[in-house]
N, C-alpha and C. Protein backbone atom coordinates (compact mmCIF):
# COMPACT_ATOMS: atom_id res chain seq x y z
N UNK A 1 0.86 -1.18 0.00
CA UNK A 1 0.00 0.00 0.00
C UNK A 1 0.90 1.24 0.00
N UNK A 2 0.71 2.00 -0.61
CA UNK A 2 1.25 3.40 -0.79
C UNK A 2 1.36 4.01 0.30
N UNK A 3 2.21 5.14 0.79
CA UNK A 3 2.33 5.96 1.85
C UNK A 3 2.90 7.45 1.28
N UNK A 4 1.35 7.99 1.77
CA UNK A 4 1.51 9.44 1.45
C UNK A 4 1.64 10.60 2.50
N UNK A 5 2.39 11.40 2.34
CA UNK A 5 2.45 12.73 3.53
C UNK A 5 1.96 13.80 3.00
N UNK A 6 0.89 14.32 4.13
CA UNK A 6 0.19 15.41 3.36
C UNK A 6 0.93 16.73 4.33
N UNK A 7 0.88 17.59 3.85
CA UNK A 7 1.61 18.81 4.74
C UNK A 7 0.61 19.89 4.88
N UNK A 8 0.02 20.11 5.93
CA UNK A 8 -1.02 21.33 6.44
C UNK A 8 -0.24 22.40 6.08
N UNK A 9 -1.18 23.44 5.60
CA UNK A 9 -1.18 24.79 6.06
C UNK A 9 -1.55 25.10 7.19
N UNK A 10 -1.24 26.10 7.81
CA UNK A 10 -1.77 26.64 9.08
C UNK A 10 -2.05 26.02 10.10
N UNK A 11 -1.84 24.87 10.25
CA UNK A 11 -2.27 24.02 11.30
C UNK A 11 -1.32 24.60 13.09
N UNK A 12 -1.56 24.75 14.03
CA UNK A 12 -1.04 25.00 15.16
C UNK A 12 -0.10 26.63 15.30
N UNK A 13 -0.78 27.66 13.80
CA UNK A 13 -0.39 28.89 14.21
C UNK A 13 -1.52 29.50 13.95
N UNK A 14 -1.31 30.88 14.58
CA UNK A 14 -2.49 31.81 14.25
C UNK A 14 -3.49 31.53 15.37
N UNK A 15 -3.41 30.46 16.21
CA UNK A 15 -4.69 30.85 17.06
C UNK A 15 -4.94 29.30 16.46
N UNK A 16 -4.94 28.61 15.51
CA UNK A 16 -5.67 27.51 15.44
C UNK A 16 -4.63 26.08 16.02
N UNK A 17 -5.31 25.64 16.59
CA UNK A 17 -4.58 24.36 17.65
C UNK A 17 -5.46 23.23 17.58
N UNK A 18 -4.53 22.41 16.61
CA UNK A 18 -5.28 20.99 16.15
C UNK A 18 -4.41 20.03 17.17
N UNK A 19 -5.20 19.42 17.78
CA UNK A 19 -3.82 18.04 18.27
C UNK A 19 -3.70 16.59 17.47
N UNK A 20 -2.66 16.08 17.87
CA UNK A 20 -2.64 15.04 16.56
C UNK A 20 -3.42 13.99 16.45
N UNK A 21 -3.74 14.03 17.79
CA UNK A 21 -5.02 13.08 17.96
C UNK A 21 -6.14 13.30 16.71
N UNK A 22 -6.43 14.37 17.12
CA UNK A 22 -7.84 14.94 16.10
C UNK A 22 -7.43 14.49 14.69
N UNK A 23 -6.27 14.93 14.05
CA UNK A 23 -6.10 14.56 12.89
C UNK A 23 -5.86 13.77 12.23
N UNK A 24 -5.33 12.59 13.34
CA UNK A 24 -5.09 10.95 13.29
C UNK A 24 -6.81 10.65 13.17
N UNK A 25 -7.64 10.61 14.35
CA UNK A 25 -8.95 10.65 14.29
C UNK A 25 -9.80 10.59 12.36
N UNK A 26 -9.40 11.82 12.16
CA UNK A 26 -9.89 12.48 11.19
C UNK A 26 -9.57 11.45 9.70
N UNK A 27 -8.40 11.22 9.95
CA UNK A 27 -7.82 10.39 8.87
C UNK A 27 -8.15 9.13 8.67
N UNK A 28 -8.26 8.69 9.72
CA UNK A 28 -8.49 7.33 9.87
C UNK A 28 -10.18 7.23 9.68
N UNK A 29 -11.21 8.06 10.13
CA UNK A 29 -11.97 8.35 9.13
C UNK A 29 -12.31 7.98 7.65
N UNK A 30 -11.16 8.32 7.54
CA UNK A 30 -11.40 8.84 6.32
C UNK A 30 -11.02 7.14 5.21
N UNK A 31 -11.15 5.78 6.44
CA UNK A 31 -10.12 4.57 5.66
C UNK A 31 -8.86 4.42 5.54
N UNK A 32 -7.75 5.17 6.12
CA UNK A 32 -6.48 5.67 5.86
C UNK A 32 -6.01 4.80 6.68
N UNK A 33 -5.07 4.26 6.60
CA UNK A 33 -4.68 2.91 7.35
C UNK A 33 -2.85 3.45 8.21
N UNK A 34 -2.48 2.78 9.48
CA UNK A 34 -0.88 3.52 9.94
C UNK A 34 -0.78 4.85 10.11
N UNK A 35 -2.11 5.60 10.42
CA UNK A 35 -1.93 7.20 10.04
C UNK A 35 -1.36 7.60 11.21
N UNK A 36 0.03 8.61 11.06
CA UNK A 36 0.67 9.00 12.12
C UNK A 36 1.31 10.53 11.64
N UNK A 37 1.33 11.36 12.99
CA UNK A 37 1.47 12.65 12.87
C UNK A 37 3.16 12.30 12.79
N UNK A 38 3.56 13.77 12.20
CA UNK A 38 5.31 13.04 12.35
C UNK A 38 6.05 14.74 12.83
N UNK A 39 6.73 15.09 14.13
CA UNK A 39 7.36 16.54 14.74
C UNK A 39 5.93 17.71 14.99
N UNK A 40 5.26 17.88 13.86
CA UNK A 40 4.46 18.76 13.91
C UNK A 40 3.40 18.17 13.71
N UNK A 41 1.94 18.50 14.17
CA UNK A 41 0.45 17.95 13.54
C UNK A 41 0.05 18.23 12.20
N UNK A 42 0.80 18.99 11.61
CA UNK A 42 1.04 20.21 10.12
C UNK A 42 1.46 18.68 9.45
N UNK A 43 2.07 18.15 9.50
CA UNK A 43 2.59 16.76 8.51
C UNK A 43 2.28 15.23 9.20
N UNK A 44 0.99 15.36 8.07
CA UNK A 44 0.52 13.85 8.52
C UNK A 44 0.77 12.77 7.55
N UNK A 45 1.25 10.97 8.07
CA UNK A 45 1.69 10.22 7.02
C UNK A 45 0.82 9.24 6.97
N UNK A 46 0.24 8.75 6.50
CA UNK A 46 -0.92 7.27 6.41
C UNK A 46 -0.57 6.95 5.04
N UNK A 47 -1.19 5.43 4.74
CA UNK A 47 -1.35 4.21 3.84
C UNK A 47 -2.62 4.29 3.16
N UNK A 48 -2.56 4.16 2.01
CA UNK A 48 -3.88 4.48 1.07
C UNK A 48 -4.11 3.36 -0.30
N UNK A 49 -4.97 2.48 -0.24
CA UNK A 49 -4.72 2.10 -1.77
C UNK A 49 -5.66 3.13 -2.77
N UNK A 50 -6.09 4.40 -2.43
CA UNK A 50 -6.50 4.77 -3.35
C UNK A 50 -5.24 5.92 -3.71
N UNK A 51 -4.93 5.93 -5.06
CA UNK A 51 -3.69 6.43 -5.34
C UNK A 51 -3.84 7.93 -6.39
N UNK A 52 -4.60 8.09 -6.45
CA UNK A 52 -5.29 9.50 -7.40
C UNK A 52 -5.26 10.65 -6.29
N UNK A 53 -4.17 11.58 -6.40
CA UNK A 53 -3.90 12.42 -5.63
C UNK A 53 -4.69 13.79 -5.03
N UNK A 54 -5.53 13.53 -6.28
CA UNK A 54 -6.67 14.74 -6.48
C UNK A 54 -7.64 14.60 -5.37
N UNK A 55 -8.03 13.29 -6.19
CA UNK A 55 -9.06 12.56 -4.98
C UNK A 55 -9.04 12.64 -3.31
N UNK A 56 -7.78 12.27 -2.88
CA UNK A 56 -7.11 11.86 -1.88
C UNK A 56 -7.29 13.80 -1.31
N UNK A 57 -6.77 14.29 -1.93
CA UNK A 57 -6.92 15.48 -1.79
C UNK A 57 -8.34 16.09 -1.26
N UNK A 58 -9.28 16.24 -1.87
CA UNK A 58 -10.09 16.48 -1.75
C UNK A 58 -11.16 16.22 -0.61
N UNK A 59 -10.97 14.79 -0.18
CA UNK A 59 -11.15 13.82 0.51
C UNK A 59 -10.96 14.32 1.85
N UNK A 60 -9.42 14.95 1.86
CA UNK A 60 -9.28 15.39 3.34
C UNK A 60 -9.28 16.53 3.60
N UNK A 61 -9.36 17.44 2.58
CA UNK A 61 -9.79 19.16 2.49
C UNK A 61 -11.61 18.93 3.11
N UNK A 62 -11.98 18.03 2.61
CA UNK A 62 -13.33 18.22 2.95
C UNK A 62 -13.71 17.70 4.30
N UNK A 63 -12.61 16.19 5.07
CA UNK A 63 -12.81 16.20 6.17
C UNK A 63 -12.39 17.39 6.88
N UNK A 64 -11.25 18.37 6.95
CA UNK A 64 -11.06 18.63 7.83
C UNK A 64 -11.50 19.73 7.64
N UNK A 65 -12.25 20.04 6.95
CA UNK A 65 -13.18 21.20 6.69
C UNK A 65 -14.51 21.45 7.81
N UNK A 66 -15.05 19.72 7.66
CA UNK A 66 -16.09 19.58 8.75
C UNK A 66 -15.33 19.21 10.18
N UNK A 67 -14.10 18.64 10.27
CA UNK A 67 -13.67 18.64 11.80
C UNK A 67 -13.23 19.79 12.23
N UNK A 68 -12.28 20.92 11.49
CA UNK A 68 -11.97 21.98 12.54
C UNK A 68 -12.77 23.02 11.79
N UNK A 69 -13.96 23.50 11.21
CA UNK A 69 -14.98 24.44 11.21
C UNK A 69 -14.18 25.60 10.03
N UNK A 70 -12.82 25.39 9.80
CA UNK A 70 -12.14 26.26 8.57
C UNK A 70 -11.51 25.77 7.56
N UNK A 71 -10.91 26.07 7.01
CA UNK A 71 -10.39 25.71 5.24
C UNK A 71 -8.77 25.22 5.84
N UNK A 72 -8.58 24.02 5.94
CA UNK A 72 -6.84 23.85 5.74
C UNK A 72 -6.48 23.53 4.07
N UNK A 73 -5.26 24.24 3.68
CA UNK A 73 -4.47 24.21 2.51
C UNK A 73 -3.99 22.61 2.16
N UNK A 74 -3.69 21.74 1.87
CA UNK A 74 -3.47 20.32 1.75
C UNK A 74 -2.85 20.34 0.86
N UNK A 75 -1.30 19.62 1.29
CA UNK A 75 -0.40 19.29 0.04
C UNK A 75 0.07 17.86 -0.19
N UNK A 76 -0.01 16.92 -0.38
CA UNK A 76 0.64 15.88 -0.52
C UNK A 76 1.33 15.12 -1.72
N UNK A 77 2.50 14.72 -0.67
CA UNK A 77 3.57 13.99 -1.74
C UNK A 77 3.98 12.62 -1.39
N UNK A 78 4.41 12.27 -2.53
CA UNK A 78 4.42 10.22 -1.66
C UNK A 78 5.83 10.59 -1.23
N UNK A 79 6.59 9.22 -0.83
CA UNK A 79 7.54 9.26 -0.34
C UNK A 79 8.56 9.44 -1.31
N UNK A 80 8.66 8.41 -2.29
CA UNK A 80 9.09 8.82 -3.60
C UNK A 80 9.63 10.15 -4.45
N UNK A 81 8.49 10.71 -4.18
CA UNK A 81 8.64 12.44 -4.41
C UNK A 81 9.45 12.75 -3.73
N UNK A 82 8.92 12.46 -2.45
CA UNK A 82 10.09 13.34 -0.99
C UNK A 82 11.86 13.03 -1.29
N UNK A 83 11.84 11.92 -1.81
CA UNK A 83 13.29 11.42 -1.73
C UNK A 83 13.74 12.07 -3.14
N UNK A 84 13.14 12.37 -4.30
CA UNK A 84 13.69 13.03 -5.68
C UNK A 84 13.42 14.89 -5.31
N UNK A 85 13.60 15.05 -4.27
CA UNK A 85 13.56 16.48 -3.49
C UNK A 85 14.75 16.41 -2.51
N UNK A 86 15.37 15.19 -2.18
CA UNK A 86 16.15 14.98 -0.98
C UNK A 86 17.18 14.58 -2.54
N UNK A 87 17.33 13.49 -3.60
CA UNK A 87 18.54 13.52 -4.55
C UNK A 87 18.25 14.60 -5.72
N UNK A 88 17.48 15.61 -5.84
CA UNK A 88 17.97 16.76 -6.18
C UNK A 88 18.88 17.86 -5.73
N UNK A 89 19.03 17.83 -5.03
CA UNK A 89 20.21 18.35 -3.54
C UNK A 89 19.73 20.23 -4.02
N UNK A 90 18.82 20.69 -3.61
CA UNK A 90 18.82 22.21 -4.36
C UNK A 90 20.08 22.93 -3.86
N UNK A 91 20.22 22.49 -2.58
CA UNK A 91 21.00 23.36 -1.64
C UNK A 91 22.89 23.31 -2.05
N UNK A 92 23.03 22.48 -2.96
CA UNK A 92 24.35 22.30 -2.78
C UNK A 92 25.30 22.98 -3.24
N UNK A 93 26.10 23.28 -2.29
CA UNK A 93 27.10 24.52 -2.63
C UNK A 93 27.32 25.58 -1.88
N UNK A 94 25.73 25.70 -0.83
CA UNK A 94 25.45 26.95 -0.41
C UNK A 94 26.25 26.85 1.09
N UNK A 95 26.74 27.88 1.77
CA UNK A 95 27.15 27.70 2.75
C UNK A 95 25.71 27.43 3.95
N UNK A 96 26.58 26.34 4.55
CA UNK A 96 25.90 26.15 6.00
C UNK A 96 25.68 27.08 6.73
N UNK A 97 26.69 27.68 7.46
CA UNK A 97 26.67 28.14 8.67
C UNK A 97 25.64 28.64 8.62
N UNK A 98 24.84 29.23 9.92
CA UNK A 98 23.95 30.00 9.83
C UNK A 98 22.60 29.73 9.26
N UNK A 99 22.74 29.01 8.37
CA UNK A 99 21.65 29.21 7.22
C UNK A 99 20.37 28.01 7.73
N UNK A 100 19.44 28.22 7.10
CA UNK A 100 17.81 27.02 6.90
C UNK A 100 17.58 27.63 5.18
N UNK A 101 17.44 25.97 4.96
CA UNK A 101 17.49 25.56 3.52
C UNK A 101 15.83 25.03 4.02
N UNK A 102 14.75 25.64 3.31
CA UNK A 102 13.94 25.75 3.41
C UNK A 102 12.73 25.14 1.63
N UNK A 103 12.15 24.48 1.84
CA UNK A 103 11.13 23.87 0.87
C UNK A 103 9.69 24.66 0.95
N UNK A 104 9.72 25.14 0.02
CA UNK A 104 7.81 25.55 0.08
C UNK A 104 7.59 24.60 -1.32
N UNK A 105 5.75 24.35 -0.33
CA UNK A 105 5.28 23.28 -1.22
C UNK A 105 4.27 23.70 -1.59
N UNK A 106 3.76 23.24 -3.37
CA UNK A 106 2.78 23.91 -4.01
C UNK A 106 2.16 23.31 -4.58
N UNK A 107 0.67 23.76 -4.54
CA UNK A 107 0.17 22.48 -5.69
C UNK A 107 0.28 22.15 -7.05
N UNK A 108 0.59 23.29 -7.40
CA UNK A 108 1.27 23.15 -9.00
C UNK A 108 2.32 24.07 -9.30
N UNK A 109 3.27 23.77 -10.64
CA UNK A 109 4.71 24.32 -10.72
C UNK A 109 4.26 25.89 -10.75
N UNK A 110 5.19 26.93 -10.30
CA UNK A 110 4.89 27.94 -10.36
C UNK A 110 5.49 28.23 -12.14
N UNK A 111 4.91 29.35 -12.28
CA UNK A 111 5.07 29.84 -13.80
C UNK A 111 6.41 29.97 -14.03
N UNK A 112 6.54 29.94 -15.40
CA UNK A 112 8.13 29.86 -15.57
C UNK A 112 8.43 31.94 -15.92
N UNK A 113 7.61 32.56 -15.78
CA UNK A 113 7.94 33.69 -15.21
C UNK A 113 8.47 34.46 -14.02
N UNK A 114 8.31 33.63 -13.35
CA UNK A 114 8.47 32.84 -11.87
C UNK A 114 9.87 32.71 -11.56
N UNK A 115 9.49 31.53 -12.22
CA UNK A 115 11.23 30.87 -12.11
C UNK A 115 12.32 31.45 -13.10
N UNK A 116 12.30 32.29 -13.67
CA UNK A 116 13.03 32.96 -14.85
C UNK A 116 13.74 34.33 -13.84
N UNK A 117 13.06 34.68 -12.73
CA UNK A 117 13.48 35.70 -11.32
C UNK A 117 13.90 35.54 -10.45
N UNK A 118 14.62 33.94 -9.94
CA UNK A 118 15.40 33.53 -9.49
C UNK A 118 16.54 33.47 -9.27
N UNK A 119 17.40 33.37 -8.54
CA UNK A 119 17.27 33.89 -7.41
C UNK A 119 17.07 35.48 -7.18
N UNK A 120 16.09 35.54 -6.00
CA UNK A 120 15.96 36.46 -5.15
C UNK A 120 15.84 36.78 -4.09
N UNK A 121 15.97 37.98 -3.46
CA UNK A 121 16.40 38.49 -2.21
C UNK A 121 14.47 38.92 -1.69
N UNK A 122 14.05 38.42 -0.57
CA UNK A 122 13.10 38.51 0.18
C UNK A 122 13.13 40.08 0.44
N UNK A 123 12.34 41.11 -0.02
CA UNK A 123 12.46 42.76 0.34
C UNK A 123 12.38 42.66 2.29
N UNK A 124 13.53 43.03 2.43
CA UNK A 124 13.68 44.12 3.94
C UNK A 124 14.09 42.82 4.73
N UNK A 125 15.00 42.05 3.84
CA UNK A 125 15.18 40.59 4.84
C UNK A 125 16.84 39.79 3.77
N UNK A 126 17.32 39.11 3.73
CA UNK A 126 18.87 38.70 3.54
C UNK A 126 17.87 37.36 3.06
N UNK A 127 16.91 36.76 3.10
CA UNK A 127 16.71 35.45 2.55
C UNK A 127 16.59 35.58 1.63
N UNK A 128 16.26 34.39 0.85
CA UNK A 128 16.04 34.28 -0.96
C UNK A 128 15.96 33.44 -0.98
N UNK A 129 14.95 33.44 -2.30
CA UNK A 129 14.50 32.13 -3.04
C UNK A 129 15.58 31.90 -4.38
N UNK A 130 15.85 30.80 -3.89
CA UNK A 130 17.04 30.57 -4.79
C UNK A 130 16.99 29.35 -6.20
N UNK A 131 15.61 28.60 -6.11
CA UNK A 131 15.24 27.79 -7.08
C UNK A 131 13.81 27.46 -7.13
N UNK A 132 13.46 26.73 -8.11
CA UNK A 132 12.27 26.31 -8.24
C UNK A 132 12.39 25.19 -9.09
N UNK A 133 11.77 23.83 -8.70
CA UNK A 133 11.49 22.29 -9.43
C UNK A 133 10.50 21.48 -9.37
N UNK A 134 9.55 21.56 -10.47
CA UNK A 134 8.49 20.62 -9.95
C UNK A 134 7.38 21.63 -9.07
N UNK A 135 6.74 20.95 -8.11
CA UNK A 135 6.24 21.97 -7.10
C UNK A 135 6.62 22.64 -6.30
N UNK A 136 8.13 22.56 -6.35
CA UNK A 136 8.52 22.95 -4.79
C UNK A 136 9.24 24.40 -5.26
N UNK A 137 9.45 25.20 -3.86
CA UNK A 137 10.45 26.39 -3.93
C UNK A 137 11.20 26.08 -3.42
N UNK A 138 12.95 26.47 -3.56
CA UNK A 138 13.63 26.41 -2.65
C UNK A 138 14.06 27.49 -2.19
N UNK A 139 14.19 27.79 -0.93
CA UNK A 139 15.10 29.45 -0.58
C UNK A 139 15.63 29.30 0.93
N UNK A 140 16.84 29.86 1.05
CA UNK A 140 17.46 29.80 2.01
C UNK A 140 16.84 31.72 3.45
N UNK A 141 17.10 30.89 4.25
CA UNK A 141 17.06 32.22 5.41
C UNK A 141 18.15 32.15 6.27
N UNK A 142 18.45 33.14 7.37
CA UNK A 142 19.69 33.44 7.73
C UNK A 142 19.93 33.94 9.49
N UNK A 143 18.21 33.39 9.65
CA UNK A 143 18.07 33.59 11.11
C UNK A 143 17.56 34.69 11.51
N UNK A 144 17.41 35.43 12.70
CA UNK A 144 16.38 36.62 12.99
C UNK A 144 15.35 36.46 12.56
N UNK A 145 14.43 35.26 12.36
CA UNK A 145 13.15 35.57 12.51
C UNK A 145 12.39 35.60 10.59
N UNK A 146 13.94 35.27 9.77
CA UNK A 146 13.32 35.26 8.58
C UNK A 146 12.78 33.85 8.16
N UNK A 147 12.82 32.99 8.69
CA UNK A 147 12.51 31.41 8.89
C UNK A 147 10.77 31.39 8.45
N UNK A 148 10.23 32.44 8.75
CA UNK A 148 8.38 32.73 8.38
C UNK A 148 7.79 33.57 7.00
N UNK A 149 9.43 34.20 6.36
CA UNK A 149 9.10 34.45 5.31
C UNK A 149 9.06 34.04 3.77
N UNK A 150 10.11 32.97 3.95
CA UNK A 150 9.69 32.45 2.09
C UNK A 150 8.22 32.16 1.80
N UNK A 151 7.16 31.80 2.85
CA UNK A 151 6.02 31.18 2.61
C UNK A 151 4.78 32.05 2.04
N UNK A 152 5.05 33.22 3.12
CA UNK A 152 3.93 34.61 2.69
C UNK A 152 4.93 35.11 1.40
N UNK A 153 5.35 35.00 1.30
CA UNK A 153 6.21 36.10 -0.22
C UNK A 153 5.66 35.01 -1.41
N UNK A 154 5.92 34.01 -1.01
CA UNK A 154 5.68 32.81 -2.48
C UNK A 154 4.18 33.10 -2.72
N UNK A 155 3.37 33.10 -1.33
CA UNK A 155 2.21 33.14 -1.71
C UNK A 155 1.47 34.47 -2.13
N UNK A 156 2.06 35.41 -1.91
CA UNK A 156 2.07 37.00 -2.35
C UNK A 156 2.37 37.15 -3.53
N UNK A 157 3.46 36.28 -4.13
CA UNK A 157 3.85 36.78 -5.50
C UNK A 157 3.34 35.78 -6.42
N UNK A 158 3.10 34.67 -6.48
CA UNK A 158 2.39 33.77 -6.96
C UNK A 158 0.85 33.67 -7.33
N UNK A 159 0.03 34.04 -5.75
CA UNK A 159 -1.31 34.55 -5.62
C UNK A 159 -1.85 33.22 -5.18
N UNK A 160 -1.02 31.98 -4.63
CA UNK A 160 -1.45 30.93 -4.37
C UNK A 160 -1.47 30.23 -2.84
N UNK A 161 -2.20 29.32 -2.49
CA UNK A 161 -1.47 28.95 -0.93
C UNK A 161 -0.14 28.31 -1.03
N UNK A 162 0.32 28.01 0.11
CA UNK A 162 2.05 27.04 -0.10
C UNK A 162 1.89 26.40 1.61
N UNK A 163 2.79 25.70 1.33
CA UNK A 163 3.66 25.48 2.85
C UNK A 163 4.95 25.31 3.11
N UNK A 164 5.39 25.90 3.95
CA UNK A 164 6.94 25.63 3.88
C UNK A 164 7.61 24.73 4.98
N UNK A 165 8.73 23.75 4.60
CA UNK A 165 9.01 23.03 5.43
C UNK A 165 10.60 23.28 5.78
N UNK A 166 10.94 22.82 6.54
CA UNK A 166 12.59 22.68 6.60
C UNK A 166 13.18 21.63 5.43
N UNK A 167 14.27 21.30 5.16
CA UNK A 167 14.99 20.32 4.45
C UNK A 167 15.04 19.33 5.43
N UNK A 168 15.23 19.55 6.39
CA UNK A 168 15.79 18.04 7.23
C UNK A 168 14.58 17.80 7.50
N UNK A 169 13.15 18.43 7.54
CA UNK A 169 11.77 17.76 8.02
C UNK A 169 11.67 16.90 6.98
N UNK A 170 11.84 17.36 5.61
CA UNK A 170 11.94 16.65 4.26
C UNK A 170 12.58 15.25 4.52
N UNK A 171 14.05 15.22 4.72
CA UNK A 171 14.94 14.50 5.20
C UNK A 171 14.28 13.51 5.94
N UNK A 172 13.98 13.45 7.02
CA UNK A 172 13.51 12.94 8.16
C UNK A 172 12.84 12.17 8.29
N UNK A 173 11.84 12.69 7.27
CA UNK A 173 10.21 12.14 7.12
C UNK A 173 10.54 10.96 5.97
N UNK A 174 11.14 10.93 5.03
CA UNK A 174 11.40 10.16 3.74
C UNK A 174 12.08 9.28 4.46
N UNK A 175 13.58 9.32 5.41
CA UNK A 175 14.36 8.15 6.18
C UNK A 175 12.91 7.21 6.85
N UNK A 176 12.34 8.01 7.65
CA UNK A 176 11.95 7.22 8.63
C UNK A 176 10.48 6.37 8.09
N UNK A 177 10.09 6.65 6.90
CA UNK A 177 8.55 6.10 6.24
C UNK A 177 9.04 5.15 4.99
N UNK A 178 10.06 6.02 4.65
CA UNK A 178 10.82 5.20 3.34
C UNK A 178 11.10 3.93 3.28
């Protein structure tokens, strides 16, 4: 059976506080078989033989629509994906120190107008988005608090929702489900 990770928007900021219970609950609902929250309640992983992503999609936009009373963003990628995001290496080259190599995730490729403005510098901040492949963004931050901005800028300049993850959540999640 397949194993897919879906990645919340908004889940446990802003005032909204899901516990993982609820969303394990919710999933399992939903027929989802092994469903387990993984660091954050924002990234949930369960077993599915239904394999149409749309579907699957939809499926849990609409449960958790009726369990927490608002709209969560829903992204999911199999594991597969996760790991041709982990041997694309976006980051390589870039210095460490200091830095978070950062993934925003989208539901579809951003425009190649888009990606033709790459790299760039986040206005009134040292981060940047430094690639784009597939669905994902990549952009590095540099600490002070810029760790919250590739996500509102992608979705500001794009006009779309996103979510953004760390690389090693990426990492992490693909070792340990893979």
């Amino acid at each position: 059976m397949p194993i897919f990770v879906v990645f919340l928007r908004g889940i446990n900021v802003g005032g909204h506080i899901v516990k993982k219970e609820t969303l394990q609950e919710a999933f399992g609902a939903l027929g989802f078989q092994n469903v387990s929250t993984f660091k954050q309640s924002g990234n949930v992983i369960f077993e599915s033989n239904t394999t149409d992503l749309e579907e699957l999609k939809g499926k849990i936009e609409e449960k958790l629509r009726s369990t927490l009373s608002y709209d969560v963003a829903v992204f999911i990628r199999t594991i597969p994906q996760l790991k041709g995001i982990i041997d694309l290496d976006p980051f390589k080259g870039q210095d460490k120190a200091g830095t978070s190599f950062l993934v925003t995730l989208l539901a579809n490729p951003p425009p190649a107008a888009f990606r033709s403005q790459l790299p760039l510098t986040i206005p009134k901040s040292t981060a940047q988005i430094i690639s784009s492949k597939g669905r994902e963004v990549f952009s590095l931050t540099h600490g002070g608090g810029e760790g919250a901005l590739p996500n509102p800028f992608v979705e500001s300049k794009l006009k779309v929702k996103a979510t953004t993850r760390n690389m090693n959540i990426i990492g992490e999640i693909s070792e340990k489900f893979g």
